[in-house]
N, C-alpha and C. Protein backbone atom coordinates (compact mmCIF):
# COMPACT_ATOMS: atom_id res chain seq x y z
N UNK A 1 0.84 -1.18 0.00
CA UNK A 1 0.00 0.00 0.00
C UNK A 1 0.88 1.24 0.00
N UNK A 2 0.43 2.56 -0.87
CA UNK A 2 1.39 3.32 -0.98
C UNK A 2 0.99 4.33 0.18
N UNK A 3 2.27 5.07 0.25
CA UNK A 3 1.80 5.86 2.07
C UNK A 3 0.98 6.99 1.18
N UNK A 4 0.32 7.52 2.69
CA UNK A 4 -1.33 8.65 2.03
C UNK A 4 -0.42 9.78 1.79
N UNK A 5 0.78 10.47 2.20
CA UNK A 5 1.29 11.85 1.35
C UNK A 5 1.52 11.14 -0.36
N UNK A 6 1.62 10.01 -0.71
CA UNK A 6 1.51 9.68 -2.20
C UNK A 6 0.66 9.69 -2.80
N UNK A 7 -0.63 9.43 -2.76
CA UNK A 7 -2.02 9.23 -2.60
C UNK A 7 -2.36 10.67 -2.88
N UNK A 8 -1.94 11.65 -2.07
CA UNK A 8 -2.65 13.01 -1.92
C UNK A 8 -2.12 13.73 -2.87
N UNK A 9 -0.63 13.80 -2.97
CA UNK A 9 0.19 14.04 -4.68
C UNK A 9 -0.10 14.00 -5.91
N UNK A 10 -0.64 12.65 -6.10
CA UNK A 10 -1.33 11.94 -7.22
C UNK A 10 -2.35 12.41 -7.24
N UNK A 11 -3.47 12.60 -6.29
CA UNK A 11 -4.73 13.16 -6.83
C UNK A 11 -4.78 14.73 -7.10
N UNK A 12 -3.95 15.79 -6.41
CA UNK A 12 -3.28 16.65 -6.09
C UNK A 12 -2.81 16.88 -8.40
N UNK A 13 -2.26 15.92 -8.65
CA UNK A 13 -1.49 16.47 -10.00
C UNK A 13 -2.68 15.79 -11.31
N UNK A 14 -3.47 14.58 -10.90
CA UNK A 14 -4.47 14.43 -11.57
C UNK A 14 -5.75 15.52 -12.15
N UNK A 15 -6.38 15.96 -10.89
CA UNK A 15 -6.85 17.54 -10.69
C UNK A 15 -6.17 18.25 -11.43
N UNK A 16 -5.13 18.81 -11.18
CA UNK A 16 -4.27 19.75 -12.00
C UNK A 16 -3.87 19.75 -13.39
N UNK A 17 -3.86 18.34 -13.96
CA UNK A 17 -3.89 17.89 -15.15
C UNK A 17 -5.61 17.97 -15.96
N UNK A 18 -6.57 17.62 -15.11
CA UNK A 18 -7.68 17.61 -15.58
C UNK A 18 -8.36 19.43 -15.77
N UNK A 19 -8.11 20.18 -14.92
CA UNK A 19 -8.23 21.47 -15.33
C UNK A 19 -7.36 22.12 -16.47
N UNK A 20 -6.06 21.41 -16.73
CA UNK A 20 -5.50 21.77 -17.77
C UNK A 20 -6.08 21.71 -19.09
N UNK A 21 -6.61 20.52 -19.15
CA UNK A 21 -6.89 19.98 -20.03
C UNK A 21 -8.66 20.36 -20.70
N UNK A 22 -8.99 20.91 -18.99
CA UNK A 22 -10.65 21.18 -19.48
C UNK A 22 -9.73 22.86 -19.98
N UNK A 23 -9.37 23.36 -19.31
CA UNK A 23 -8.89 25.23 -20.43
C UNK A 23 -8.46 24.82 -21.10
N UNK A 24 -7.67 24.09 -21.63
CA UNK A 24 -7.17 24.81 -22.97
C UNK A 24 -8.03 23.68 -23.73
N UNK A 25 -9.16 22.91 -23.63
CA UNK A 25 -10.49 22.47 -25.05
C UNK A 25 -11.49 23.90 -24.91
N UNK A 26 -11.38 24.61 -23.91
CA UNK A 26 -12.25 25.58 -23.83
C UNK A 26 -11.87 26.99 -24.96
N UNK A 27 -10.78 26.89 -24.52
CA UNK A 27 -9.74 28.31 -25.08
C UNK A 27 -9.87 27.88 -26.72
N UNK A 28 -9.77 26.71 -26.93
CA UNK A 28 -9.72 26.57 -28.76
C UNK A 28 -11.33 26.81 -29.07
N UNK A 29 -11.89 26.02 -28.27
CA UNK A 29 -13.23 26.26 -28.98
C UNK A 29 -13.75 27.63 -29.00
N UNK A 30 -13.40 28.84 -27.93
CA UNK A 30 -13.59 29.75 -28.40
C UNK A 30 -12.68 30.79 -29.31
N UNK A 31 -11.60 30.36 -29.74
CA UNK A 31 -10.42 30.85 -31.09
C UNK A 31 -11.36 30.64 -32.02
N UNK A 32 -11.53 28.88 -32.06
CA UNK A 32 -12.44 28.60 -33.33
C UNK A 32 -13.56 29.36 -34.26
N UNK A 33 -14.42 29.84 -32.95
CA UNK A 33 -15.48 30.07 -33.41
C UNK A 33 -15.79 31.63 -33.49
N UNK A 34 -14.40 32.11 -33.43
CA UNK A 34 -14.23 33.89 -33.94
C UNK A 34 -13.09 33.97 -34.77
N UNK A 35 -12.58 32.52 -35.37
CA UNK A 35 -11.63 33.31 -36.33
C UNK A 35 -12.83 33.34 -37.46
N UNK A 36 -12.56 34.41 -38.46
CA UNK A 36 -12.91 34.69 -39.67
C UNK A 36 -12.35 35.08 -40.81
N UNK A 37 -12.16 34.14 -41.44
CA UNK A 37 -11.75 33.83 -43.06
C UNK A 37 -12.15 34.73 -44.00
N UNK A 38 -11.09 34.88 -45.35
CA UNK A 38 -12.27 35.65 -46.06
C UNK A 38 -12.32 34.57 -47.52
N UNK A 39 -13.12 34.99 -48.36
CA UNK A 39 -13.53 34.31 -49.95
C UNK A 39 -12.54 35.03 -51.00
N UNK A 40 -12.14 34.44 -51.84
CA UNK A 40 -11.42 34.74 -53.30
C UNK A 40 -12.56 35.61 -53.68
N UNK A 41 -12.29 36.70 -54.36
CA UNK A 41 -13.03 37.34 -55.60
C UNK A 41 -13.62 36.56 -56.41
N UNK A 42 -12.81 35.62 -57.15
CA UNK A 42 -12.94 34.78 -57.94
C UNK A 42 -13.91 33.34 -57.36
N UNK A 43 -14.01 33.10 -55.96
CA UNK A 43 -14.61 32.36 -55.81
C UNK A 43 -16.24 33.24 -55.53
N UNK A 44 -16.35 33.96 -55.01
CA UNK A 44 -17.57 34.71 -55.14
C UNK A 44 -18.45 34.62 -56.24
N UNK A 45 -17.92 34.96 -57.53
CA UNK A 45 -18.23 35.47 -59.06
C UNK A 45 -18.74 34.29 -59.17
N UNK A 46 -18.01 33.07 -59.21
CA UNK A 46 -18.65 31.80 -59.82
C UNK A 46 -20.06 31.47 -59.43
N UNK A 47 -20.82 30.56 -60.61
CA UNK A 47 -21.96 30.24 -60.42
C UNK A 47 -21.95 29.54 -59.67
N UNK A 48 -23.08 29.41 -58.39
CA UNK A 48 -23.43 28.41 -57.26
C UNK A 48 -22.92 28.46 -55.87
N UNK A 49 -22.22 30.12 -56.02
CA UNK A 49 -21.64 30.34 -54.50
C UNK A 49 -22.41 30.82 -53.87
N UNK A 50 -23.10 29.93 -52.70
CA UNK A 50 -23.35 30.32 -51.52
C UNK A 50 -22.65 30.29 -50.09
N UNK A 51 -22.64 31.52 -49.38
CA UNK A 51 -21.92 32.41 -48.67
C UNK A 51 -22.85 31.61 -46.97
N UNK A 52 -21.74 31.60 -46.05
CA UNK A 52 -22.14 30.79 -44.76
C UNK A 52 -23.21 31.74 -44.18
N UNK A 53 -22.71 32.89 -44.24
CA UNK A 53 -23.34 33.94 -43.63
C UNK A 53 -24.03 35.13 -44.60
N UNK A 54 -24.73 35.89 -44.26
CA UNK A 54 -25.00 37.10 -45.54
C UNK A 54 -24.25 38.00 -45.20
N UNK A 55 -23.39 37.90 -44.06
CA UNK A 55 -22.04 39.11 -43.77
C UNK A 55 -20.70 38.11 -43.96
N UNK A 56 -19.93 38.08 -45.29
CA UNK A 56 -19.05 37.59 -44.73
C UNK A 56 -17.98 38.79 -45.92
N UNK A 57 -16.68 37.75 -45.65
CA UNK A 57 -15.27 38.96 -46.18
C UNK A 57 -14.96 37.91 -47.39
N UNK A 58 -14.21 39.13 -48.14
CA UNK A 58 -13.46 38.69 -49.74
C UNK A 58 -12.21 39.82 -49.39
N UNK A 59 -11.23 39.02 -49.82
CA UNK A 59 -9.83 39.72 -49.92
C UNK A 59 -9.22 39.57 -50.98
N UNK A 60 -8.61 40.71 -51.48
CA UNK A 60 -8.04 40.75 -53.19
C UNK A 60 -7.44 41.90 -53.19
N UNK A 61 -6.77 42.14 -54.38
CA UNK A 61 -6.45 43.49 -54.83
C UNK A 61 -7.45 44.19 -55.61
N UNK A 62 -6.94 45.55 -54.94
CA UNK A 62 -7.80 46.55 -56.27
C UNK A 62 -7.62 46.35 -57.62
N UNK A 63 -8.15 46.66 -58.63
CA UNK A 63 -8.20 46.16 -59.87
C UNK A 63 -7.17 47.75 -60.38
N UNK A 64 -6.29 47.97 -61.10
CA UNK A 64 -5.88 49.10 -61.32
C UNK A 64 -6.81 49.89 -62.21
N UNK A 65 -7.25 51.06 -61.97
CA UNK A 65 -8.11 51.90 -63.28
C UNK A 65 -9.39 51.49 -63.04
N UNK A 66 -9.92 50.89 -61.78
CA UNK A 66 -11.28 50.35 -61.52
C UNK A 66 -11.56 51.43 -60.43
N UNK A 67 -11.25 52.24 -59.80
CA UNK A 67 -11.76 52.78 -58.39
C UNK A 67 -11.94 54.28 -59.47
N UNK A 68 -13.41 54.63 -58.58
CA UNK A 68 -14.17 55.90 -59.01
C UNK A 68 -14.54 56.01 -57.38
N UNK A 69 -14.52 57.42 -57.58
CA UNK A 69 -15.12 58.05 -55.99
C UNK A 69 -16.92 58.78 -56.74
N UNK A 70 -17.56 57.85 -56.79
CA UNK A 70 -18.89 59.09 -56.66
C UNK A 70 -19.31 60.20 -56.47
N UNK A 71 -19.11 60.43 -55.04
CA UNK A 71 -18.90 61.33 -53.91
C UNK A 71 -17.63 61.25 -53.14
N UNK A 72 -18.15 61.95 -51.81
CA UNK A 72 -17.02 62.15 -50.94
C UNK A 72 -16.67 61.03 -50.25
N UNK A 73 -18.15 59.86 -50.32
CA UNK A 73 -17.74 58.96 -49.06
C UNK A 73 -18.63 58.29 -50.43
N UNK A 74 -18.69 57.93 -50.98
CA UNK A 74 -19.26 56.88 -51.86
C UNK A 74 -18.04 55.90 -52.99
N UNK A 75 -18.25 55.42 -53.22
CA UNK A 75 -16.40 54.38 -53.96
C UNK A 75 -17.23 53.26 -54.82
N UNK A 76 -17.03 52.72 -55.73
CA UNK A 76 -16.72 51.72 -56.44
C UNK A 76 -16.08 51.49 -56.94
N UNK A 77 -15.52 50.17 -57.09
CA UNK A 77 -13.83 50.21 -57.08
C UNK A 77 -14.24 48.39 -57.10
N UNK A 78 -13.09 47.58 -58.20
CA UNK A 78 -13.11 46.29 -58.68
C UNK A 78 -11.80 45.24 -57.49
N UNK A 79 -11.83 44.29 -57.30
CA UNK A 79 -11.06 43.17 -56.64
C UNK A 79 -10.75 42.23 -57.19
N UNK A 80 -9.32 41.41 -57.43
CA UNK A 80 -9.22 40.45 -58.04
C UNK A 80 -8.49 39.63 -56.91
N UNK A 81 -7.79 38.35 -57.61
CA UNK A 81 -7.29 37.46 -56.46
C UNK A 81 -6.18 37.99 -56.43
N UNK A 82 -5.67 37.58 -55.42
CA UNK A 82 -4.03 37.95 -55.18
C UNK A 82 -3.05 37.24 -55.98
N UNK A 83 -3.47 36.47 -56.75
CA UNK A 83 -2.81 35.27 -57.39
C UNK A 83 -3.52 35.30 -58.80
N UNK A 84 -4.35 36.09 -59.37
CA UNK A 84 -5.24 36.12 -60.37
C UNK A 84 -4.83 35.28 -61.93
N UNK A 85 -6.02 34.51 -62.38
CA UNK A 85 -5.64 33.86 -63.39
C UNK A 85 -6.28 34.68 -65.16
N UNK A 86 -6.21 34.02 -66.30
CA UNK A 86 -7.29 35.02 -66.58
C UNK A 86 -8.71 33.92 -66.75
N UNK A 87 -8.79 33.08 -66.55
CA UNK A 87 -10.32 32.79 -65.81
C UNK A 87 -10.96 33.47 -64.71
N UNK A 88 -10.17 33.89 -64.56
CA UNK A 88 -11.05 34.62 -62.97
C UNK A 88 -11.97 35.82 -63.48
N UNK A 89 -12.63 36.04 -62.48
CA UNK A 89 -13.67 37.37 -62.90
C UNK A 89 -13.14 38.18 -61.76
N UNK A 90 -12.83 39.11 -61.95
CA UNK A 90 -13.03 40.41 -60.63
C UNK A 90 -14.39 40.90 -59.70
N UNK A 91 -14.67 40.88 -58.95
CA UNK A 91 -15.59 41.58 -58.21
C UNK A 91 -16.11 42.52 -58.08
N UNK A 92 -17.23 43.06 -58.63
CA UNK A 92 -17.64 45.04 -57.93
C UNK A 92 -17.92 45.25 -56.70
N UNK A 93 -17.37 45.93 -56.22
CA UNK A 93 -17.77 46.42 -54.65
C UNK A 93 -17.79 48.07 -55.08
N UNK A 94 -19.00 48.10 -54.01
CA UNK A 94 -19.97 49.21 -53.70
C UNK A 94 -19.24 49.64 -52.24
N UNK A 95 -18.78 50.85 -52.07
CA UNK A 95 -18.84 51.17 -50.21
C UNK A 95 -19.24 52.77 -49.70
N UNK A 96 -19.50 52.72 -48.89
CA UNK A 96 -20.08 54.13 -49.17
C UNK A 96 -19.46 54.28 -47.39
N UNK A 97 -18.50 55.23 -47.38
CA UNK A 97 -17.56 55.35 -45.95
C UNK A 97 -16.40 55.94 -46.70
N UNK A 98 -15.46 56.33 -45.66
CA UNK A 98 -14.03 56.83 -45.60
C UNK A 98 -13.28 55.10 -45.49
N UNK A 99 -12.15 55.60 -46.98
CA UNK A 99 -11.57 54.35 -47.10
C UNK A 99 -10.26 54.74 -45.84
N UNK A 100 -9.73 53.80 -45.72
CA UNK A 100 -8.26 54.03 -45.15
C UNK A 100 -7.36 54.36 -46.06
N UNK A 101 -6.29 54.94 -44.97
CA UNK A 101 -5.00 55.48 -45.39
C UNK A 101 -4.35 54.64 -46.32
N UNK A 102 -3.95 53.63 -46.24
CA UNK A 102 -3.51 52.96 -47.23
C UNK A 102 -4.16 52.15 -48.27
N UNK A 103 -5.58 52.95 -48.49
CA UNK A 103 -6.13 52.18 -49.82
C UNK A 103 -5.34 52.48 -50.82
N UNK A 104 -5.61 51.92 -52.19
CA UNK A 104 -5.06 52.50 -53.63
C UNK A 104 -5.64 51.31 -54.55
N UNK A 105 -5.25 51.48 -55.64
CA UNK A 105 -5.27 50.96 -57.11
C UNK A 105 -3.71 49.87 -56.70
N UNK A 106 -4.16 48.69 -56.97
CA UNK A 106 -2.71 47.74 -57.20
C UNK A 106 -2.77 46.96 -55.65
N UNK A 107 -3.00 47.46 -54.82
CA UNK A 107 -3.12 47.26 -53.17
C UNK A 107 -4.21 45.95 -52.71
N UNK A 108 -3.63 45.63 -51.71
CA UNK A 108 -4.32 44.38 -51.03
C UNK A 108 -5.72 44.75 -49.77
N UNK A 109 -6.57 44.67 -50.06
CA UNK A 109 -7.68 45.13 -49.23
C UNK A 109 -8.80 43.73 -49.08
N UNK A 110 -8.90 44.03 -47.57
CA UNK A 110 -10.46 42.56 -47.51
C UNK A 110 -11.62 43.84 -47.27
N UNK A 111 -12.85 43.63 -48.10
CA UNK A 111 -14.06 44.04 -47.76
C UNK A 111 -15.08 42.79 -47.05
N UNK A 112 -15.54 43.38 -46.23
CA UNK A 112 -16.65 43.07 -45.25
C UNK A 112 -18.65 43.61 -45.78
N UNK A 113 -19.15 42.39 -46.20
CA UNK A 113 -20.10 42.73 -46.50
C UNK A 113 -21.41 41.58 -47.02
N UNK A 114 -21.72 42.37 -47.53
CA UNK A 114 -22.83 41.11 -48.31
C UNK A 114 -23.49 41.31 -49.92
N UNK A 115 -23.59 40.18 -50.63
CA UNK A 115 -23.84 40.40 -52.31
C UNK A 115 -25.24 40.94 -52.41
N UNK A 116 -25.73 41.92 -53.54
CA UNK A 116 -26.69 42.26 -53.63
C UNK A 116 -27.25 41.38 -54.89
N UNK A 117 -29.01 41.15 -55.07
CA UNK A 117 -29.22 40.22 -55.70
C UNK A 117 -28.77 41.17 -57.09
N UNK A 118 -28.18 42.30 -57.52
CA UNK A 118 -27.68 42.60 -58.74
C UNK A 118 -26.26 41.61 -58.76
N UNK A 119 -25.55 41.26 -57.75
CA UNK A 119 -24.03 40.62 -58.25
C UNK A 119 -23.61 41.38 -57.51
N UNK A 120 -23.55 42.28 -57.37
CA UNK A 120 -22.93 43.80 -56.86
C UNK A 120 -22.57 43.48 -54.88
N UNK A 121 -21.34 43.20 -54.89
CA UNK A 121 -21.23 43.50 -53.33
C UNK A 121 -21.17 44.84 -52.65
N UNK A 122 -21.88 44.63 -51.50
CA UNK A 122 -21.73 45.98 -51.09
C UNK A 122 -21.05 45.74 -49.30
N UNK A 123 -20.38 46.47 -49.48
CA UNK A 123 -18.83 46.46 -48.35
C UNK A 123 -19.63 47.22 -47.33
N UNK A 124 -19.55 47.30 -46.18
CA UNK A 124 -20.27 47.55 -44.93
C UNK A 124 -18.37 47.91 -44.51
N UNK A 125 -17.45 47.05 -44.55
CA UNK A 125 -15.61 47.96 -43.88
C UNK A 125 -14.88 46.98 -44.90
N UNK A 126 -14.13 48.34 -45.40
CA UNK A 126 -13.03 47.95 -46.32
C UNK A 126 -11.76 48.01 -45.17
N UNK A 127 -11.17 47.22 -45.57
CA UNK A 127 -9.38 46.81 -44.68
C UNK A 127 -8.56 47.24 -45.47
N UNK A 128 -7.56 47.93 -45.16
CA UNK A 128 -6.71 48.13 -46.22
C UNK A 128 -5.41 47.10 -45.56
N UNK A 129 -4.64 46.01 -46.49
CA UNK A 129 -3.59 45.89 -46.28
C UNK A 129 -2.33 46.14 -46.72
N UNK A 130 -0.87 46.13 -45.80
CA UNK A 130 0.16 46.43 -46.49
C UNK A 130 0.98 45.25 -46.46
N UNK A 131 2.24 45.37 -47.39
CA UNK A 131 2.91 44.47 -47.19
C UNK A 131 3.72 44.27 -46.24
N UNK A 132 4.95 43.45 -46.05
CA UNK A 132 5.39 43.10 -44.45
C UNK A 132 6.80 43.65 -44.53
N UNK A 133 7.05 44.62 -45.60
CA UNK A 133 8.15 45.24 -45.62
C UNK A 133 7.85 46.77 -44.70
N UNK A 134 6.47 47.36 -44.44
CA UNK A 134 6.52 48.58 -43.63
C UNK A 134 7.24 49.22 -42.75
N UNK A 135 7.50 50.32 -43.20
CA UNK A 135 8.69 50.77 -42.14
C UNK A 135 8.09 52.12 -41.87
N UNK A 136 7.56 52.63 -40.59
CA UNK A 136 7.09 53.98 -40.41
C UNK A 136 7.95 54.90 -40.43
N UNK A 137 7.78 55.95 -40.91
CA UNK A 137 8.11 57.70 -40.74
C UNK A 137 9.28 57.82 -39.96
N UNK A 138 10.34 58.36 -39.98
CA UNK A 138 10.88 58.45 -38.68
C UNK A 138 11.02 60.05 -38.58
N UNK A 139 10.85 60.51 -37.02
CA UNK A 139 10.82 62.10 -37.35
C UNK A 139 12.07 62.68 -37.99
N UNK A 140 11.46 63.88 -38.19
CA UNK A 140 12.39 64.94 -38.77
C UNK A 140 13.33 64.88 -38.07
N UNK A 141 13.96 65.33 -36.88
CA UNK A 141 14.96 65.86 -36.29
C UNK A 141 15.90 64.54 -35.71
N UNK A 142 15.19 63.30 -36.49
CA UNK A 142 16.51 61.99 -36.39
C UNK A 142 16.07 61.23 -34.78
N UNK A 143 15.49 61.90 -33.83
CA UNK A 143 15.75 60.95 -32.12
C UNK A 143 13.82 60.35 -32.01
């Protein structure tokens, strides 16, 4: 028989193992169920895409020579894949907001939104991304 300070150890690191084990199935399942993905341009366009949600994201580049400003806060402006073939179709997106600082023509952006029954997406938040070379400003006076 093993003496009871062994006994109390063991149940002592069992416990401790079993709470481990209940956080971190807890901690993934809630990662899981807030990461959010986005759709190809190109997979959008095709016939027979239906979307999980009626809010979801597409990430692409701007189409160059495709972005018109309407107005002040109104934009339409085209998306292709980041990898684009020429089978692919580009996307129209509709947004009506202040784009970010680093939008442009040629640039990597995910819109957030949902398709209108014209084809026509309409962006509810455009993302602007950059590449992983960024290097900020450094001031004027060098310190």
């Amino acid at each position: 028989m093993a003496p009871p300070k062994q006994n109390k150890r063991l149940a002592v690191f069992f416990a401790c193992a079993l709470l481990a084990i209940v956080g971190v199935s807890l901690l993934i399942l809630a990662l899981r169920s807030n990461t959010q993905f986005f759709h190809s341009p190109s997979a959008v366009t095709k016939d027979g895409f239906v979307p999980k949600s009626e809010v979801f994201r597409v990430g692409g580049l701007v189409v160059p020579g495709s972005f018109e400003s309407q107005s002040g806060t109104s934009h339409i402006f085209m998306i292709a894949d980041f990898e684009a073939t020429e089978n692919d179709a580009p996307l129209f997106v509709k947004y009506s907001g202040v784009l970010p600082d680093l939008f442009g023509e040629g640039e990597g952006v995910v819109v957030s939104g949902s398709i209108a029954p014209n084809g026509q997406f309409i962006a509810a938040q455009v993302l602007a991304k950059h590449d992983n070379e960024y290097v900020p400003d450094l001031p004027a006076n060098g310190s």
